[in-house]
Protein backbone atom coordinates (compact mmCIF):
# COMPACT_ATOMS: atom_id res chain seq x y z
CA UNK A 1 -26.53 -109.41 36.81
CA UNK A 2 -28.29 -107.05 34.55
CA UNK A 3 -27.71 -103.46 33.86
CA UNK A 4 -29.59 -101.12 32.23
CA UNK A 5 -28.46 -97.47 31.42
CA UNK A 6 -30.96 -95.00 29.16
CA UNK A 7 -31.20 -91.53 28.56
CA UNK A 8 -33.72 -89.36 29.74
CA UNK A 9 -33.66 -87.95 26.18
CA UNK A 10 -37.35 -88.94 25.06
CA UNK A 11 -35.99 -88.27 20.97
CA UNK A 12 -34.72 -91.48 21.55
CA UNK A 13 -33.99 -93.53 18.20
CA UNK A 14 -36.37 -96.39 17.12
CA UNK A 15 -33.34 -98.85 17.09
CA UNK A 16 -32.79 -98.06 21.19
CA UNK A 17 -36.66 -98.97 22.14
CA UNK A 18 -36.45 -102.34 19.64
CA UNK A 19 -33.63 -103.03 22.10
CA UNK A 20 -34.97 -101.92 24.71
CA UNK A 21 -38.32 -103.95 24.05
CA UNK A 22 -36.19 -106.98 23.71
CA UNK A 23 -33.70 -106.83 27.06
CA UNK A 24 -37.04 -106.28 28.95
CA UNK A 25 -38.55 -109.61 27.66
CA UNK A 26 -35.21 -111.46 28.37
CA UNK A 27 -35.42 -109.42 32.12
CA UNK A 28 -39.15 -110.52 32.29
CA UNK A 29 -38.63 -114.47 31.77
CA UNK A 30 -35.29 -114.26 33.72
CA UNK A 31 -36.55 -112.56 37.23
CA UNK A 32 -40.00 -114.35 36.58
CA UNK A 33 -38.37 -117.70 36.95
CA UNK A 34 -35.90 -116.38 40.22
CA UNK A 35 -36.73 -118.69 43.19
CA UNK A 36 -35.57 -116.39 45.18
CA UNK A 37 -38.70 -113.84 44.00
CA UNK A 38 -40.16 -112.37 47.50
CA UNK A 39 -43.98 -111.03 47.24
CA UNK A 40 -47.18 -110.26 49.52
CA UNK A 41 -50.22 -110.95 48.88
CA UNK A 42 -51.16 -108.14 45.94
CA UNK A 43 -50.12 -108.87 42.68
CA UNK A 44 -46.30 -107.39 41.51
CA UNK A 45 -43.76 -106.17 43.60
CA UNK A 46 -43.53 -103.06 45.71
CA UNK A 47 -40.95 -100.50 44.09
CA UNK A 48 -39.48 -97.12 44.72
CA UNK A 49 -37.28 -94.77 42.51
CA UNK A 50 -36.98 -91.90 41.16
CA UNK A 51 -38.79 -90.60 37.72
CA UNK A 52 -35.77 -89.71 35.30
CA UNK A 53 -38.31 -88.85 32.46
CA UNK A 54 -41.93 -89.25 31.34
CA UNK A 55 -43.02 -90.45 27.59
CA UNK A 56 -45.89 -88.78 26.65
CA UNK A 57 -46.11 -90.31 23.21
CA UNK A 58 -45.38 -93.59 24.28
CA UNK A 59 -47.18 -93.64 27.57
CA UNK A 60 -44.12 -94.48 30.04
CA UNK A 61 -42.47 -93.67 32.05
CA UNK A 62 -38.21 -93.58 32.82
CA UNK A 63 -37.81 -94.89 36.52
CA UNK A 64 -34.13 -95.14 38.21
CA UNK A 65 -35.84 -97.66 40.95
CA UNK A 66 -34.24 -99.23 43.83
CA UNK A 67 -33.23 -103.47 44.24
CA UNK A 68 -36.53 -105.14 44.85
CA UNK A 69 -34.99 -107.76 46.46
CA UNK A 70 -35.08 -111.38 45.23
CA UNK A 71 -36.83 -110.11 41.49
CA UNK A 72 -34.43 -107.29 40.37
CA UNK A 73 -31.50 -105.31 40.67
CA UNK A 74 -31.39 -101.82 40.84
CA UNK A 75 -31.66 -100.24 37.56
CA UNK A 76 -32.91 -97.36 35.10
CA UNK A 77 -35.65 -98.97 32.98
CA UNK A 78 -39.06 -97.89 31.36
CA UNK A 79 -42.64 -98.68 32.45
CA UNK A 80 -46.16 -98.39 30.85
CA UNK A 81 -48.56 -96.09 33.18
CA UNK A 82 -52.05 -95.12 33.18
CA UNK A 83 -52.98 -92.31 31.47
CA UNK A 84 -53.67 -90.34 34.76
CA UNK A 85 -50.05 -91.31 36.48
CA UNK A 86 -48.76 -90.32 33.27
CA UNK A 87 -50.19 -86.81 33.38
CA UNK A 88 -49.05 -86.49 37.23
CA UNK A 89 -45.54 -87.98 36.50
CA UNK A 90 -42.55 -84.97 36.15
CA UNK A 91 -39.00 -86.02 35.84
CA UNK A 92 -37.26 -85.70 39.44
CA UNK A 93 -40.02 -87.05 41.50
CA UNK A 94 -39.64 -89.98 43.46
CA UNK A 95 -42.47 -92.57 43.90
CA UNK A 96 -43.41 -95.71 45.33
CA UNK A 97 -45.66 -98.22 43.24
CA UNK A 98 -46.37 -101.85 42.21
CA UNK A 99 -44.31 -103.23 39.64
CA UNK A 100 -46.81 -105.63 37.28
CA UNK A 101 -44.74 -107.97 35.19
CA UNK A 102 -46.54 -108.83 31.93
CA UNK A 103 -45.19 -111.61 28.71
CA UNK A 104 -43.82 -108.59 27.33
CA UNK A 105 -43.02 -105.37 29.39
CA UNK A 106 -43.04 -104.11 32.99
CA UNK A 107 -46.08 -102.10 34.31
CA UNK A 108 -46.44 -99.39 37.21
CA UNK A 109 -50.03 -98.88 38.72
CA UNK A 110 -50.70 -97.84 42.60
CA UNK A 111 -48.09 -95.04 42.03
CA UNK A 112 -47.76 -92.60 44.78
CA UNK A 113 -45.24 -89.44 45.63
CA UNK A 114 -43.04 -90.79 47.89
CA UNK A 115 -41.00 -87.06 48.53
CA UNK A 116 -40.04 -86.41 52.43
CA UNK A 117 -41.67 -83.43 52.79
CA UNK A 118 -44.87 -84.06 51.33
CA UNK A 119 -45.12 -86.84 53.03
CA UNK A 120 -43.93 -86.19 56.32
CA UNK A 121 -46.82 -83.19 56.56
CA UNK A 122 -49.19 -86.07 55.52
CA UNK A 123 -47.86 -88.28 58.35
CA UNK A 124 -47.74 -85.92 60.86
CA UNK A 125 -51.32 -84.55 60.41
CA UNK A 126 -52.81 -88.27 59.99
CA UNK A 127 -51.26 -89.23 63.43
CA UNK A 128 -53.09 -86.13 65.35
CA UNK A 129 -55.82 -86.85 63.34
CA UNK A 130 -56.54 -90.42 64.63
CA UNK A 131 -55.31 -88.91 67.67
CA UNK A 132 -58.30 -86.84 68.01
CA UNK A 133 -60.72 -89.30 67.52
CA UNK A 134 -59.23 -91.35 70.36
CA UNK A 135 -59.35 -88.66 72.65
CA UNK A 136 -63.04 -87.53 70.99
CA UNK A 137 -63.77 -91.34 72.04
CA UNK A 138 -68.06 -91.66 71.55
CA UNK A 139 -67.85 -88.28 70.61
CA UNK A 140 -65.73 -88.27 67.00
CA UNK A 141 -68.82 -87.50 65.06
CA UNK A 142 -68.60 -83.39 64.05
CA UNK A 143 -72.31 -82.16 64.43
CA UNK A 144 -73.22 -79.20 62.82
CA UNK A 145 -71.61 -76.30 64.57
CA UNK A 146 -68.38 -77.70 65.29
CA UNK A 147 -65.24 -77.56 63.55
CA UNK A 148 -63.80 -79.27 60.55
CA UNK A 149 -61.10 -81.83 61.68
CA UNK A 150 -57.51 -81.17 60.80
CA UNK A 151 -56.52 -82.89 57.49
CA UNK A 152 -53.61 -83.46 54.70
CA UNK A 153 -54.44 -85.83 51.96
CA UNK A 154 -52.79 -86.21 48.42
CA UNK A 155 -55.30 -84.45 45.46
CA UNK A 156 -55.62 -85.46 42.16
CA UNK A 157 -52.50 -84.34 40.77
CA UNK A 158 -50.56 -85.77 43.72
CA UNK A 159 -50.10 -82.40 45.45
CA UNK A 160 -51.02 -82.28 48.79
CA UNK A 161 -53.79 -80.53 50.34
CA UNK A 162 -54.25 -79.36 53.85
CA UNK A 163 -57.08 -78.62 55.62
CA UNK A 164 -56.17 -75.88 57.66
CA UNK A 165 -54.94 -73.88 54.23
CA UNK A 166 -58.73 -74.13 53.07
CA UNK A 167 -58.94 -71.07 55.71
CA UNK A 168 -61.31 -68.34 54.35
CA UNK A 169 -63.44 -70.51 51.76
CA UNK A 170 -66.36 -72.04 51.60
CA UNK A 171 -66.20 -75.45 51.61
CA UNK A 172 -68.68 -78.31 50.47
CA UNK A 173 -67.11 -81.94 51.34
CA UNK A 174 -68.55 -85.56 50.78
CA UNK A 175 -67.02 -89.14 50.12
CA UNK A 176 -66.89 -91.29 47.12
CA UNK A 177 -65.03 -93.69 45.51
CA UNK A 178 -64.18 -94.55 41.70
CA UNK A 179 -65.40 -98.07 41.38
CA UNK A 180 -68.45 -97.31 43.15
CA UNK A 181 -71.43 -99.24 41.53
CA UNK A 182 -74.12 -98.11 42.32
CA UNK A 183 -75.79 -95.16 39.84
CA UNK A 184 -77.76 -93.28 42.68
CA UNK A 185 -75.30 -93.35 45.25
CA UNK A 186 -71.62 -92.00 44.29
CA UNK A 187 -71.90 -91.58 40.63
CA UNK A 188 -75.45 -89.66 41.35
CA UNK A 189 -73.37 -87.86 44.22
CA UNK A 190 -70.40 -86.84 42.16
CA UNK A 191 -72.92 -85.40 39.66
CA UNK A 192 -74.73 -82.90 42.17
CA UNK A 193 -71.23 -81.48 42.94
CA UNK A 194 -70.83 -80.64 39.80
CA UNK A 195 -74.06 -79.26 39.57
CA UNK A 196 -72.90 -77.08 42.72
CA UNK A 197 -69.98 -75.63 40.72
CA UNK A 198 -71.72 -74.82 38.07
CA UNK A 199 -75.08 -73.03 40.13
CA UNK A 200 -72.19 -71.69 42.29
CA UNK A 201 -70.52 -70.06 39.85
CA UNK A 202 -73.58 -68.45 38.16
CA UNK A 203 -74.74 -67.32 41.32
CA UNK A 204 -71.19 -65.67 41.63
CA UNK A 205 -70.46 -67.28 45.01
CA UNK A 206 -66.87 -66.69 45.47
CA UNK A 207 -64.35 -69.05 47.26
CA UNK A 208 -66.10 -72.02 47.13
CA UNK A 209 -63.78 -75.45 46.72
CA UNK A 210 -65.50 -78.79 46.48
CA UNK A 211 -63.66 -81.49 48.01
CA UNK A 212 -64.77 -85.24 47.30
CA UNK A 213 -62.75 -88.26 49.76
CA UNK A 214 -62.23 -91.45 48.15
CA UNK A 215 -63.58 -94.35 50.85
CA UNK A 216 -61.09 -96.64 48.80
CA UNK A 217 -57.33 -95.30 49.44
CA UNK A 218 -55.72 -98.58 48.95
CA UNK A 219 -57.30 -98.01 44.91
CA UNK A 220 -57.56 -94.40 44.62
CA UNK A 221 -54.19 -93.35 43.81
CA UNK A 222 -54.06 -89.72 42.71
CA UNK A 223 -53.71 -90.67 39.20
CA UNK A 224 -56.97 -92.72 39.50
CA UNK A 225 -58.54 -90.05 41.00
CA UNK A 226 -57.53 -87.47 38.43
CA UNK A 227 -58.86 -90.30 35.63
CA UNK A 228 -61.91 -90.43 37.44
CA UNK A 229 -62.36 -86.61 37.50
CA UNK A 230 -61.13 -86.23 33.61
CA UNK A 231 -63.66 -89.28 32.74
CA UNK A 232 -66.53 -86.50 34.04
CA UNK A 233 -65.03 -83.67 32.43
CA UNK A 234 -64.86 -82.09 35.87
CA UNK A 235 -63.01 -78.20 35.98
CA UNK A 236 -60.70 -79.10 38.89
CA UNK A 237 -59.92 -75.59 39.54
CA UNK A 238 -62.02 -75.64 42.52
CA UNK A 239 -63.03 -78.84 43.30
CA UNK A 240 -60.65 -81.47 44.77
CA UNK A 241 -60.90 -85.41 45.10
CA UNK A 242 -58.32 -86.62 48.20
CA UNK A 243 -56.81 -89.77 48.92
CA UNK A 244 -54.07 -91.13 51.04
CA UNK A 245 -53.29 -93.14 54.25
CA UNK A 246 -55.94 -95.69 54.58
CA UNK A 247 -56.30 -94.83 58.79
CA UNK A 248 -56.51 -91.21 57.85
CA UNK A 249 -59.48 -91.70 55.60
CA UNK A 250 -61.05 -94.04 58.35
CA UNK A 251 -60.86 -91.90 61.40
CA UNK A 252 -62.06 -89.00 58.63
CA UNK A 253 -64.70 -91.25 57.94
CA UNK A 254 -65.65 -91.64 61.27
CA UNK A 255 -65.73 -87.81 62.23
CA UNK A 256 -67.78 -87.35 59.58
CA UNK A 257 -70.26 -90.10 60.08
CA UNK A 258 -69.39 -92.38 57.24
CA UNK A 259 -70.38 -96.12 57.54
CA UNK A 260 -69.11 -98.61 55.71
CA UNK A 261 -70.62 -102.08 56.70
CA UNK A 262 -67.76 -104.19 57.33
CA UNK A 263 -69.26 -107.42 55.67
CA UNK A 264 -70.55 -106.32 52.45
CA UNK A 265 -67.37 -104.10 52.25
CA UNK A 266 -67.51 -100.62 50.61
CA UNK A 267 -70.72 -101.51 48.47
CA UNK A 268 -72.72 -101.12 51.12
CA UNK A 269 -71.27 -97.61 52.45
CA UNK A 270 -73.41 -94.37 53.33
CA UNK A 271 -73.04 -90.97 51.67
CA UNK A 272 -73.02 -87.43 53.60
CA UNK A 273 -72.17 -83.84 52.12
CA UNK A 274 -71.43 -81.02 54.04
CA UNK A 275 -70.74 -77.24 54.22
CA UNK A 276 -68.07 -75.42 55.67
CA UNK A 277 -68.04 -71.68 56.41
CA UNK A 278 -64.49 -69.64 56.10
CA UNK A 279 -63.72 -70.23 59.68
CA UNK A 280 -63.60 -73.78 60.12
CA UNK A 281 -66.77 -74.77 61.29
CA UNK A 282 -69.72 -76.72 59.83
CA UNK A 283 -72.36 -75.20 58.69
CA UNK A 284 -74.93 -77.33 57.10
CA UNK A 285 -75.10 -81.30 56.31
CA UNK A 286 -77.28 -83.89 54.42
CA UNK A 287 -76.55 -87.96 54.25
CA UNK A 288 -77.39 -89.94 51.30
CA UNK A 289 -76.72 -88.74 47.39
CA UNK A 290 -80.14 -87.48 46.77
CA UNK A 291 -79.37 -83.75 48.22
CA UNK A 292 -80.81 -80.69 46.42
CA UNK A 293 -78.10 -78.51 44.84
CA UNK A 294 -80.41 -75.48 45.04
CA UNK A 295 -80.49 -76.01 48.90
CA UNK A 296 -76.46 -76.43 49.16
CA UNK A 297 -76.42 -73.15 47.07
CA UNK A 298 -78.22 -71.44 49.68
CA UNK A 299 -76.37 -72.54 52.17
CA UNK A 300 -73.07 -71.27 50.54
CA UNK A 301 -75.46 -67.86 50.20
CA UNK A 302 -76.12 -67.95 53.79
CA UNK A 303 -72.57 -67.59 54.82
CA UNK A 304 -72.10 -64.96 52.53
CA UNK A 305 -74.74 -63.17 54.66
CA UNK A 306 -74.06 -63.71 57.30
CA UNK A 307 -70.61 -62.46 57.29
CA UNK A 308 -71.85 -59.10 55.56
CA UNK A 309 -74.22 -58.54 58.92
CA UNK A 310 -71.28 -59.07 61.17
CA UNK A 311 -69.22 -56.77 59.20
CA UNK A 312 -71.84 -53.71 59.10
């Protein structure tokens, strides 16, 4: 069997990643070539471990992972990342990924957290949330007026973010996803939010938070996400994209009156954007991409207002 110790010291020498470099080809021809190798039907292997340390300079990462069985042993190894699970990676966290053997090195993409807590609250609040739409039956659809369902996805950075914490802002919420092809429909959508931060901001609307939904959780990792939103030079200081469980996003979907034609598969998918006031409910709404920002602005305005004539 094969063992592999390394520090977490990332001043490691040149002579340890040569070595390094060269045990991982040897491990890559070796477990490539185990008949015993188990995998489903996406490419790699399923992993989870625990981040010992993260290689900014070098782009890796330092995983203590668990046996995968029939491919590898458990073992403390290094990994090449994206550049956006690299920027969400910090040493103690655990995670759960896809290990991508290549001729010369191991990969991680599909990275998630994979902490109790974090995702326990995620659990928990995706099971009452298809919940609800069982019991909301041929009513699931929120119409303006009614209340924002209850939430908890993973954002960007892999932190997660709750609905019911968003209490007391204004919120402005569509769905998108990163691969989307199609220039007037998410790209054309994810440009009009920005448009709202910025028009928000001048206006000096305060406690707004934009929140885009990826309709592709199984590709939207956070780290994707927070690629996507770097690769726009988005200010994601208050504005949010959200992924996670795929039957969470669905049922969300589904409240919010998001189609997706089964057939054609998530290139043929319709767009809506709406507005939430500071008390939960929904205030204003628009499907498609081609929304004016000047009319979301007013909207945003409009609770404003209204909340100053219920004060006096």
């Amino acid at each position: 069997m094969f063992a592999l110790k390394l520090s977490a010291n990332r001043h490691a020498t040149g002579f340890r990643h040569a070595f390094l470099n060269g045990l991982l080809l040897i491990l890559v021809l070796f477990f490539a070539n185990c008949s015993g190798a188990q995998k489903d039907d996406q490419p790699g292997y399923p992993l989870t471990g625990e981040i010992i340390d993260v290689v900014p300079e070098r782009g890796v990462l330092i995983v203590r992972h668990d046996e995968i069985p029939g491919y590898m042993p458990a073992m403390t190894m290094e990994f090449v990342v994206s550049p956006g699970d690299l920027a969400n990676a910090k040493a103690g966290q655990a995670i759960r990924a896809r290990l991508i053997p290549t001729d010369d090195t191991f990969r991680l993409e599909q990275i998630w957290p994979n902490d109790k807590m974090s995702r326990g609250i995620i659990d928990q609040t995706s099971r009452k949330l298809v919940e609800d739409t069982s019991i909301r039956g041929s009513r699931a659809f929120r119409e303006v007026g009614e209340n924002l369902p209850s939430f908890a996805l993973y954002d960007q950075n892999g932190d997660v973010l709750q609905a019911d914490r968003l209490r007391g802002k204004k919120l402005v919420i569509n769905f998108i996803y990163t691969r989307c092809p199609v220039p007037n429909m998410c790209p054309a959508a994810t440009q009009r939010m920005i448009q709202l931060q910025a028009a928000a901001r001048e206006a000096e609307v305060e406690d707004v938070q934009l929140i885009s939904i990826t309709l592709d959780p199984e590709y939207d990792t956070p780290g994707v996400l927070r690629q996507y939103a770097e690769s726009y030079e988005i200010d994601t200081s208050n504005y949010s994209f959200l992924t996670g469980p795929k039957q969470a996003v669905i049922h969300l979907m589904e409240q919010f009156g998001i189609l997706v034609d089964e057939e054609k598969g998530l290139s043929a998918h319709t767009l809506g954007t709406v507005v939430v006031d500071g008390s939960g409910t929904i205030r204003h709404r628009v499907f498609g991409s081609n929304w004016m920002v000047n009319d979301f602005l007013q909207s945003l305005q409009a609770i404003d207002g209204a909340a100053g004539s219920n004060s006096e």
